[in-house]
PDB file of N, CA and C in Angstrom:
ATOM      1  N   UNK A   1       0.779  -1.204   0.000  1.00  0.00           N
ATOM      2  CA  UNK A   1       0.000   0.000   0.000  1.00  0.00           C
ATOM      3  C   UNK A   1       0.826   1.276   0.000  1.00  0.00           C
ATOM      4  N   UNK A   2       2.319   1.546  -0.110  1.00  0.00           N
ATOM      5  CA  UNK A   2       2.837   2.402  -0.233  1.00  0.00           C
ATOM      6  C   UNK A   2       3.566   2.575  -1.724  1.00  0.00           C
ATOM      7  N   UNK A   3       3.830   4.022  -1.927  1.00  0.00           N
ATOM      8  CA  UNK A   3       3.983   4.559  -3.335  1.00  0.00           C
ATOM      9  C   UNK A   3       5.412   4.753  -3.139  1.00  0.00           C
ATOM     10  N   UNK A   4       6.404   4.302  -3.947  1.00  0.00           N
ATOM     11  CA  UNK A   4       7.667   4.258  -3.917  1.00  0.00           C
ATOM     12  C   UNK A   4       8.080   4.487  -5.284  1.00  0.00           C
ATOM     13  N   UNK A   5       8.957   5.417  -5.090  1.00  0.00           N
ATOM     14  CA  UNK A   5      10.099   5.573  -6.727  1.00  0.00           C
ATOM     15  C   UNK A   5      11.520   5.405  -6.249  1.00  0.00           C
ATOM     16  N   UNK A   6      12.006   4.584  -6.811  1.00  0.00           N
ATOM     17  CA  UNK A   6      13.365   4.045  -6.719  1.00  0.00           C
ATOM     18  C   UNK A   6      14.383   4.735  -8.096  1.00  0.00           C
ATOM     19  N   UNK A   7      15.399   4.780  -8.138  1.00  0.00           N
ATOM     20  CA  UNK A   7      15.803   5.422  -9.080  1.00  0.00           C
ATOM     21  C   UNK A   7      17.378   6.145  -9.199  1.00  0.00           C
ATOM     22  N   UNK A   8      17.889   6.043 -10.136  1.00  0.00           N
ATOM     23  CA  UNK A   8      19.560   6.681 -10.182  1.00  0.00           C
ATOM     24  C   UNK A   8      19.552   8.070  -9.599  1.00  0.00           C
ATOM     25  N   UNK A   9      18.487   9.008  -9.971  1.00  0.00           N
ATOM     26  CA  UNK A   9      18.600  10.152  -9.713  1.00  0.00           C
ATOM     27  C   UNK A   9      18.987  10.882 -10.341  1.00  0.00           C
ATOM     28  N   UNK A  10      20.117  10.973 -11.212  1.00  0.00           N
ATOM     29  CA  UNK A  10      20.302  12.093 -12.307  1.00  0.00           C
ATOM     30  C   UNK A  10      19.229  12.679 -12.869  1.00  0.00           C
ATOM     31  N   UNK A  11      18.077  11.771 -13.698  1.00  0.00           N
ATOM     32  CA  UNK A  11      17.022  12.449 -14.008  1.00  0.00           C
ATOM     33  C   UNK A  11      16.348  13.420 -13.544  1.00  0.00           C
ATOM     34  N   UNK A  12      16.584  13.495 -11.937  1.00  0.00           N
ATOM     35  CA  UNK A  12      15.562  14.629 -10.795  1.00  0.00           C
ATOM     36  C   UNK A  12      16.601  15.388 -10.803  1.00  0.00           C
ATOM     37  N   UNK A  13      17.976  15.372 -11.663  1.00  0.00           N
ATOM     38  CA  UNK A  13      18.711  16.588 -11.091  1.00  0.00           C
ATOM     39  C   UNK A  13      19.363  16.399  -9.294  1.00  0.00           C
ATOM     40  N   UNK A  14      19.000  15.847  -8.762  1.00  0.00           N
ATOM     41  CA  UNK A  14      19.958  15.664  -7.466  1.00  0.00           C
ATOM     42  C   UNK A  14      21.395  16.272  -7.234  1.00  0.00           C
ATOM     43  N   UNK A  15      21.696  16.074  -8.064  1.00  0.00           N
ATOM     44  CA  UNK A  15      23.141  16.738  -7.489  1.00  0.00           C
ATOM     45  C   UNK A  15      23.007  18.317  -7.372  1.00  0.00           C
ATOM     46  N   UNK A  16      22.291  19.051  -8.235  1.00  0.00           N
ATOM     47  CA  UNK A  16      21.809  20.284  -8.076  1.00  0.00           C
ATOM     48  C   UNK A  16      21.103  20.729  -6.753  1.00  0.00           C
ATOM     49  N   UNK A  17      20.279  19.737  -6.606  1.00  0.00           N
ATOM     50  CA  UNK A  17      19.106  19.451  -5.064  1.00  0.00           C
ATOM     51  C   UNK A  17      17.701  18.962  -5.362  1.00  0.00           C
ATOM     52  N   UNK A  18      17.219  18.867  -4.501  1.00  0.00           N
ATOM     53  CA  UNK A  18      16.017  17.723  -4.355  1.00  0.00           C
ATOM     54  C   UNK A  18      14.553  18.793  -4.842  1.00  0.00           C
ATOM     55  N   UNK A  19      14.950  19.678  -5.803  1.00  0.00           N
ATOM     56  CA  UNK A  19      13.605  20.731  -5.858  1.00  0.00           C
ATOM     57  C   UNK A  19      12.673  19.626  -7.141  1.00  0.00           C
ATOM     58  N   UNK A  20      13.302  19.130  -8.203  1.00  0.00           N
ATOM     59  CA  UNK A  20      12.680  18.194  -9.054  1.00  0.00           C
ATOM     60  C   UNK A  20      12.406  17.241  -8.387  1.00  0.00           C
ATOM     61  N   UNK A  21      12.971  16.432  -7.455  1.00  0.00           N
ATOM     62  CA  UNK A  21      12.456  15.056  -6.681  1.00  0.00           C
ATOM     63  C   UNK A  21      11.455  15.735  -5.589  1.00  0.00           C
ATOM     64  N   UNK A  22      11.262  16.780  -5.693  1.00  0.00           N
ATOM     65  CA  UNK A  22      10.234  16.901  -4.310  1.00  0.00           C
ATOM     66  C   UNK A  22       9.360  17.551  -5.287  1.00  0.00           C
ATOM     67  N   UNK A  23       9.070  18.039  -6.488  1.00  0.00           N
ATOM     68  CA  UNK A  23       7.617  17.941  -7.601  1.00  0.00           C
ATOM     69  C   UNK A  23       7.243  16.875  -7.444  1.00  0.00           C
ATOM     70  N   UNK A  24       8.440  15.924  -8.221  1.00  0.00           N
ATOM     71  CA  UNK A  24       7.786  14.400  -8.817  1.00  0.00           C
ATOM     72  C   UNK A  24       6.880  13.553  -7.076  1.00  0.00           C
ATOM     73  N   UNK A  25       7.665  13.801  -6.130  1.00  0.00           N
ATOM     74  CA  UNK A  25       6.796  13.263  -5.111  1.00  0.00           C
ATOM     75  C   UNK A  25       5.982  13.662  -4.925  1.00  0.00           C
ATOM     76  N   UNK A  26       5.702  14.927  -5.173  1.00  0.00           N
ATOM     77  CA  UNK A  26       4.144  15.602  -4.594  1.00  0.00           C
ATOM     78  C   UNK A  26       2.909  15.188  -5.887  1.00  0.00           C
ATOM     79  N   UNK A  27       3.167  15.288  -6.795  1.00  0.00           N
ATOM     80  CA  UNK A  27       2.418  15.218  -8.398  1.00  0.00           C
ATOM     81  C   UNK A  27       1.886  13.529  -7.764  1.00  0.00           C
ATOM     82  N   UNK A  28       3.027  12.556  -7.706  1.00  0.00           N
ATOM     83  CA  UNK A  28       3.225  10.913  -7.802  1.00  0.00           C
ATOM     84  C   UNK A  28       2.303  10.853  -6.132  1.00  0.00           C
ATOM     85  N   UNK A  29       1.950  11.649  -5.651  1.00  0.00           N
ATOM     86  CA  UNK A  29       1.797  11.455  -3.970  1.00  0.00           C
ATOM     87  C   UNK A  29       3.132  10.331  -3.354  1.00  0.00           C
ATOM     88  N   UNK A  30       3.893  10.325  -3.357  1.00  0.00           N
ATOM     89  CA  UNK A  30       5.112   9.307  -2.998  1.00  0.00           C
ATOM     90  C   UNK A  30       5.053   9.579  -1.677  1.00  0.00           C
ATOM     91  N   UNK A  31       5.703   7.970  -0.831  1.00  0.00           N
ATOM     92  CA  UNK A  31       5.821   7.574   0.515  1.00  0.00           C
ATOM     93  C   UNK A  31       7.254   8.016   0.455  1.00  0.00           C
ATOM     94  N   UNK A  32       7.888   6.546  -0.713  1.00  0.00           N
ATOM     95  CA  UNK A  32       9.264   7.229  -0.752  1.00  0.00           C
ATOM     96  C   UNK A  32       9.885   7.877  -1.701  1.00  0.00           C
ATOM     97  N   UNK A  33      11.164   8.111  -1.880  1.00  0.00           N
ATOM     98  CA  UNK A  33      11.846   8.348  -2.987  1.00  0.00           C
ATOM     99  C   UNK A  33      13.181   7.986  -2.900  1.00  0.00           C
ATOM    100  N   UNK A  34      13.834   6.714  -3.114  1.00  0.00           N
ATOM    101  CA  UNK A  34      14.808   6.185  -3.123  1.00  0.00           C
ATOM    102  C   UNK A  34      15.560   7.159  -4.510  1.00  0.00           C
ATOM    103  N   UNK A  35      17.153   7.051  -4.215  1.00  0.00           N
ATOM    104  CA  UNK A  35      17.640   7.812  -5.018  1.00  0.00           C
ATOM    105  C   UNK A  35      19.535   7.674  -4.904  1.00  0.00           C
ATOM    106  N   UNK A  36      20.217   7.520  -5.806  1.00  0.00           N
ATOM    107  CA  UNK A  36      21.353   7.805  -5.813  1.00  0.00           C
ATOM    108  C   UNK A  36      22.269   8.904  -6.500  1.00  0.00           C
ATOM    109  N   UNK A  37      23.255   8.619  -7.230  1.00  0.00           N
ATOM    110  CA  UNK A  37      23.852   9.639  -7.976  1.00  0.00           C
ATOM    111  C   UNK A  37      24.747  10.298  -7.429  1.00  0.00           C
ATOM    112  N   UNK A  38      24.326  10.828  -6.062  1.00  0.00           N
ATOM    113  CA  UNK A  38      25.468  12.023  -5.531  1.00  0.00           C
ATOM    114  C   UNK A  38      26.422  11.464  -4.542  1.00  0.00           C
ATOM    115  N   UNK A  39      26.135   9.688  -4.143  1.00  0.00           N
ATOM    116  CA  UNK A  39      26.974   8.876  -3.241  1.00  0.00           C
ATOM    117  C   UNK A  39      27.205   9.328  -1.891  1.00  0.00           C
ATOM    118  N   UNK A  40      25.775  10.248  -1.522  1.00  0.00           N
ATOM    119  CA  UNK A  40      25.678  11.345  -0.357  1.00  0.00           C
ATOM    120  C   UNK A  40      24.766  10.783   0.621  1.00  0.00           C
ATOM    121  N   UNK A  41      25.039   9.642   1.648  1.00  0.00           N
ATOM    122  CA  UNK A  41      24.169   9.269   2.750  1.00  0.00           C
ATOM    123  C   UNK A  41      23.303  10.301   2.929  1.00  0.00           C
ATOM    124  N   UNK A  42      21.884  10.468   2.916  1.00  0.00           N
ATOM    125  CA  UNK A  42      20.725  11.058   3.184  1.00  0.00           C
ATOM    126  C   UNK A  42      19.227  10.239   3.649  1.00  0.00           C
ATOM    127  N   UNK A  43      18.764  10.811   4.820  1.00  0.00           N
ATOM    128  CA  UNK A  43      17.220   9.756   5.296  1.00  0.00           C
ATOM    129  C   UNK A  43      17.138  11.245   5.576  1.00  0.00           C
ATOM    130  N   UNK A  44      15.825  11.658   4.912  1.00  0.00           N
ATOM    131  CA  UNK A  44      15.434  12.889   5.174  1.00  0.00           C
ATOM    132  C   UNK A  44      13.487  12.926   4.907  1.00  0.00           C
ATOM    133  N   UNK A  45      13.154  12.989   5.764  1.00  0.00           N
ATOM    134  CA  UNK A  45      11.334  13.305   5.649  1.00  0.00           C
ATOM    135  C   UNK A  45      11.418  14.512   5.064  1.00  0.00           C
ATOM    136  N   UNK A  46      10.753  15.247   3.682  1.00  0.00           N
ATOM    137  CA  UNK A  46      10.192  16.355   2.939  1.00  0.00           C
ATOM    138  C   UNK A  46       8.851  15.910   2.806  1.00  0.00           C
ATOM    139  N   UNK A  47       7.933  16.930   3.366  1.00  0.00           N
ATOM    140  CA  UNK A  47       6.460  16.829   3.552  1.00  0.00           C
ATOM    141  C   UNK A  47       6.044  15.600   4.231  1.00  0.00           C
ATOM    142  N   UNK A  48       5.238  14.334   3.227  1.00  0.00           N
ATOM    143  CA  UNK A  48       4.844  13.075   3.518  1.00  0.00           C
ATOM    144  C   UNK A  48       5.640  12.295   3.080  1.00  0.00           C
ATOM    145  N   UNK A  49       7.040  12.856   2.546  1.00  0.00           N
ATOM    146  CA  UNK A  49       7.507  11.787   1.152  1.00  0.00           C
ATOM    147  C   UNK A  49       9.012  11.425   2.728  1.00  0.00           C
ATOM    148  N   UNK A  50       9.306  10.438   2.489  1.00  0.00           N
ATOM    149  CA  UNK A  50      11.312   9.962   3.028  1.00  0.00           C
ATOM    150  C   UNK A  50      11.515   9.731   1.652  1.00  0.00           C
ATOM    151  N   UNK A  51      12.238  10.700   2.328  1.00  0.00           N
ATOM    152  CA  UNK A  51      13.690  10.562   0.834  1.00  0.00           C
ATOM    153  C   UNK A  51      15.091   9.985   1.624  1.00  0.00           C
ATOM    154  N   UNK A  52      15.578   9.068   0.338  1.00  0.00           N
ATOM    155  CA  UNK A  52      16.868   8.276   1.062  1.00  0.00           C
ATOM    156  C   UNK A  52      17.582   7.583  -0.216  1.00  0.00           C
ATOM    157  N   UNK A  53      19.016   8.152   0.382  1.00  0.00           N
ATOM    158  CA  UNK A  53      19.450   7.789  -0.591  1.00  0.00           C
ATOM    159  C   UNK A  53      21.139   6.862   0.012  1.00  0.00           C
ATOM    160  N   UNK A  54      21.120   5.959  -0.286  1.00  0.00           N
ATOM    161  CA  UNK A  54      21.960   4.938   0.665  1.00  0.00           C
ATOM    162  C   UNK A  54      23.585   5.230   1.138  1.00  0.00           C
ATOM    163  N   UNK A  55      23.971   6.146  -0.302  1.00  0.00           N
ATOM    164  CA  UNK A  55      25.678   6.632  -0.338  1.00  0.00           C
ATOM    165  C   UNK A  55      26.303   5.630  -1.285  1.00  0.00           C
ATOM    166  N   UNK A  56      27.881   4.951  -0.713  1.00  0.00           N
ATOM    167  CA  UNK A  56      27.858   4.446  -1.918  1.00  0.00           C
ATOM    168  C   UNK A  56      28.506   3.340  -1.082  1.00  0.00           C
ATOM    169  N   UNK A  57      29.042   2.249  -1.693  1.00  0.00           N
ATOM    170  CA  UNK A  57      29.800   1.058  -1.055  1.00  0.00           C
ATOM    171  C   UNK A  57      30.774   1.005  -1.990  1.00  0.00           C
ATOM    172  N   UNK A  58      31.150   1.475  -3.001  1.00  0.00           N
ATOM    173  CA  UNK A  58      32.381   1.170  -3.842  1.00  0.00           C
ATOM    174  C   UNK A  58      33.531   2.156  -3.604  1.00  0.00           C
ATOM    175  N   UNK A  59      34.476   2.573  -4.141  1.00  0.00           N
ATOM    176  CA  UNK A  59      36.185   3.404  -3.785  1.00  0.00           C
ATOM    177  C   UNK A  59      35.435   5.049  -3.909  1.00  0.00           C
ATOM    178  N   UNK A  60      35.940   5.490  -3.693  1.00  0.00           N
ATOM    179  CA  UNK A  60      36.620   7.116  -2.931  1.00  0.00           C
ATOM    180  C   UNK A  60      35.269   7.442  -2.186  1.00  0.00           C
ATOM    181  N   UNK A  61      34.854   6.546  -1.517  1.00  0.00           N
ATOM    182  CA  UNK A  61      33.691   7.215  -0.655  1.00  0.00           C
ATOM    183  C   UNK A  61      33.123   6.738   0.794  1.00  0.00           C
ATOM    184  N   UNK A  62      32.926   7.144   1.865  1.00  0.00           N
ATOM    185  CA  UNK A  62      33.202   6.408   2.900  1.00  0.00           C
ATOM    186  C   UNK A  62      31.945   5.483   2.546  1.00  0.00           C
ATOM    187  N   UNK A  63      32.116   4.145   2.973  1.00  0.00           N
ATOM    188  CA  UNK A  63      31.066   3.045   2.372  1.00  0.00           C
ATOM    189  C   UNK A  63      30.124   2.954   3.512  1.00  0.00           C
ATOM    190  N   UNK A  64      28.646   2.936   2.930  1.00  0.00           N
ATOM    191  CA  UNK A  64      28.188   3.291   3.051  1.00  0.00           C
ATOM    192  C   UNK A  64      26.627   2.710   2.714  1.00  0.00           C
ATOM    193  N   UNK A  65      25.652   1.575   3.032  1.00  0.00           N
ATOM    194  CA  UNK A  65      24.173   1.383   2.831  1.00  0.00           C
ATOM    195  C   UNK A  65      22.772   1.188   3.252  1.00  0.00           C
ATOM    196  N   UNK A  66      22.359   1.712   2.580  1.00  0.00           N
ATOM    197  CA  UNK A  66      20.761   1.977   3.265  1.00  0.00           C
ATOM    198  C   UNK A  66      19.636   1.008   3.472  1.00  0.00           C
ATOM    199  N   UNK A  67      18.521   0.980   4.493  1.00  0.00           N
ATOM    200  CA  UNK A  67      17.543  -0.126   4.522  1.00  0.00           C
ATOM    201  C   UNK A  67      16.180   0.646   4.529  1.00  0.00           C
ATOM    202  N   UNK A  68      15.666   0.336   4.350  1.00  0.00           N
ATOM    203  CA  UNK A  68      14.294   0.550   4.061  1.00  0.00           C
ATOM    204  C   UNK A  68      13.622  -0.297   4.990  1.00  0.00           C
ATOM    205  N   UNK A  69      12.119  -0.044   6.193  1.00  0.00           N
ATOM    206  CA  UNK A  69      11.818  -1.024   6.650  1.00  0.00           C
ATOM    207  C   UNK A  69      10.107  -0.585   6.382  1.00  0.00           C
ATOM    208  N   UNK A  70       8.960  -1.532   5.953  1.00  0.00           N
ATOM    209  CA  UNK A  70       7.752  -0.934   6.021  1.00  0.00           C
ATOM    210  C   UNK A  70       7.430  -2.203   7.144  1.00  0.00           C
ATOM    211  N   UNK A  71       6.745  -0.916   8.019  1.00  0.00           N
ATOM    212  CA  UNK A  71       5.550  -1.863   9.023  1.00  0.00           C
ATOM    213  C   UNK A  71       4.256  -1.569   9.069  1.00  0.00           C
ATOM    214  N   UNK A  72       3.460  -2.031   9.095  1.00  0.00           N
ATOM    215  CA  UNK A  72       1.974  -1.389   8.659  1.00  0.00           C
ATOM    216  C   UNK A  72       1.806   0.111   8.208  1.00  0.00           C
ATOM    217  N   UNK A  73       1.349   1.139   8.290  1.00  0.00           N
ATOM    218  CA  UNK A  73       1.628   2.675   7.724  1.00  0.00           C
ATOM    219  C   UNK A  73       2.823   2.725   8.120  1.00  0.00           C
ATOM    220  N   UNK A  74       3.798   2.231   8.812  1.00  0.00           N
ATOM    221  CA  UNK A  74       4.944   2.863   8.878  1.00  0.00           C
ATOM    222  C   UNK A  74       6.095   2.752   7.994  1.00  0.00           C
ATOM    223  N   UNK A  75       6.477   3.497   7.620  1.00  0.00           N
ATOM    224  CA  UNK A  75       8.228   3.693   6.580  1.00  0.00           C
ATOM    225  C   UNK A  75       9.384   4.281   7.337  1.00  0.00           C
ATOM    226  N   UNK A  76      10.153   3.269   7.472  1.00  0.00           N
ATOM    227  CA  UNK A  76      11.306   4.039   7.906  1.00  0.00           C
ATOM    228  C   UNK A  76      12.862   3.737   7.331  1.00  0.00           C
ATOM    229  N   UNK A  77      13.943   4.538   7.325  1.00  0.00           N
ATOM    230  CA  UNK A  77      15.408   4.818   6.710  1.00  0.00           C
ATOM    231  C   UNK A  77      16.188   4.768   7.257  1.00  0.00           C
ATOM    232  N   UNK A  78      17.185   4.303   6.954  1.00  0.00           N
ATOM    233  CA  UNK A  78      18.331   3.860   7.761  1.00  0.00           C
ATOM    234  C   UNK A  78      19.853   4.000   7.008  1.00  0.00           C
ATOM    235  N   UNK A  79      20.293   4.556   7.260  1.00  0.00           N
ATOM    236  CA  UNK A  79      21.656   4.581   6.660  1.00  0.00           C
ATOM    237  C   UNK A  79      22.821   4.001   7.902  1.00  0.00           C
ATOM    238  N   UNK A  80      23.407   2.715   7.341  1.00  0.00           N
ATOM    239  CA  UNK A  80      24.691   1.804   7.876  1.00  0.00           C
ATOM    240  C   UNK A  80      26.281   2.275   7.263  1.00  0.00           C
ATOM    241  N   UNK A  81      26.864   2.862   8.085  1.00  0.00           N
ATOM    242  CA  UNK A  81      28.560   2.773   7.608  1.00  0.00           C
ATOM    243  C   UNK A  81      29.234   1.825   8.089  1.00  0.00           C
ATOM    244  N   UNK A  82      29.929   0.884   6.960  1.00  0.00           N
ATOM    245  CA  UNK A  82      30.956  -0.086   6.694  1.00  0.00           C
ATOM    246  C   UNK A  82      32.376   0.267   7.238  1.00  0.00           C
ATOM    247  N   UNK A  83      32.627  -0.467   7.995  1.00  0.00           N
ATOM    248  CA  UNK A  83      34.053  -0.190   8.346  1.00  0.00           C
ATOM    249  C   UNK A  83      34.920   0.148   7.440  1.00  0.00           C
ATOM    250  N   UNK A  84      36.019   1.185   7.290  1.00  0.00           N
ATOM    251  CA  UNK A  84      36.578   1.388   6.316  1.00  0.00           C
ATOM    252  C   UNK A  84      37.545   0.106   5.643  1.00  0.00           C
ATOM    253  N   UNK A  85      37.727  -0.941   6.680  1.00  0.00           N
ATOM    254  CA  UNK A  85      38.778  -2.063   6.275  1.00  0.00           C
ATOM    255  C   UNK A  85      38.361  -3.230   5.639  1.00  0.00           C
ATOM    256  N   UNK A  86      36.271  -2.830   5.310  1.00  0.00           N
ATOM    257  CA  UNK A  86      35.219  -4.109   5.005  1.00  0.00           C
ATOM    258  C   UNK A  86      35.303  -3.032   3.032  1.00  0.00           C
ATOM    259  N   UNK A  87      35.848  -3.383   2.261  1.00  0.00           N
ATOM    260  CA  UNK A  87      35.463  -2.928   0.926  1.00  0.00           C
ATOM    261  C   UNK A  87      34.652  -4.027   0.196  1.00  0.00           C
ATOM    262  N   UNK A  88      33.838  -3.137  -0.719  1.00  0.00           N
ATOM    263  CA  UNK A  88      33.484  -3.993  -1.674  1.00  0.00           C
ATOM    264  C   UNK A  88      33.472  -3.798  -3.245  1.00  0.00           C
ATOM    265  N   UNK A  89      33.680  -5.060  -3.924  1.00  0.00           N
ATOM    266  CA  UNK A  89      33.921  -4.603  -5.541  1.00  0.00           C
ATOM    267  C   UNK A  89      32.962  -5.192  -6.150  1.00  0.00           C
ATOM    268  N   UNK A  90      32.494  -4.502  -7.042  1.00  0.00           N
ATOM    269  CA  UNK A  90      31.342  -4.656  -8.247  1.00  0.00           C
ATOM    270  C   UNK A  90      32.012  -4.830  -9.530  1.00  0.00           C
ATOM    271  N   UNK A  91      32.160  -5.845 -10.464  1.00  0.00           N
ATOM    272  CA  UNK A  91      33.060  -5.855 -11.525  1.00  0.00           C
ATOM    273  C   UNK A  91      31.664  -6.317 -12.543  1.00  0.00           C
TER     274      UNK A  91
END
């Protein structure tokens, strides 16, 4: 029962700021708005919408991932940092 957009993020412009991802949530009525691109740990409530965006787990960035938990109406965000000595590679 919740409205979720998941997504790279470039398209909303993100790295600029969240003024296009916070239209598309209001237009979409969105719970969430999952989002990457800027490799910038963020759990942030705007209006009704959590916005979250996990960071990154791969090189030049402190590592970094996000959980999502739904419990009945509830949504909630979580951002986990990885020890710097735990890396991981995506090939």
């Amino acid at each position: 029962g919740k409205r979720i957009l998941l997504c790279h993020g470039h398209t909303y412009g993100v790295k600029e700021g969240l003024w296009e991802a916070d239209k598309e949530a209001e237009e979409q009525n969105l719970d969430a708005f999952l989002f990457g691109h800027t490799h910038t740990p963020l759990v942030e409530l705007r209006g009704k919408t959590l916005f979250m965006n996990p960071g990154s787990i791969g090189l030049g960035y402190p590592p970094s991932y996000g959980v999502l938990t739904l419990e009945g109406e509830k949504i909630d965000g979580r951002i986990f940092q990885l020890s710097s000595k735990r890396r991981f590679f995506f090939r």
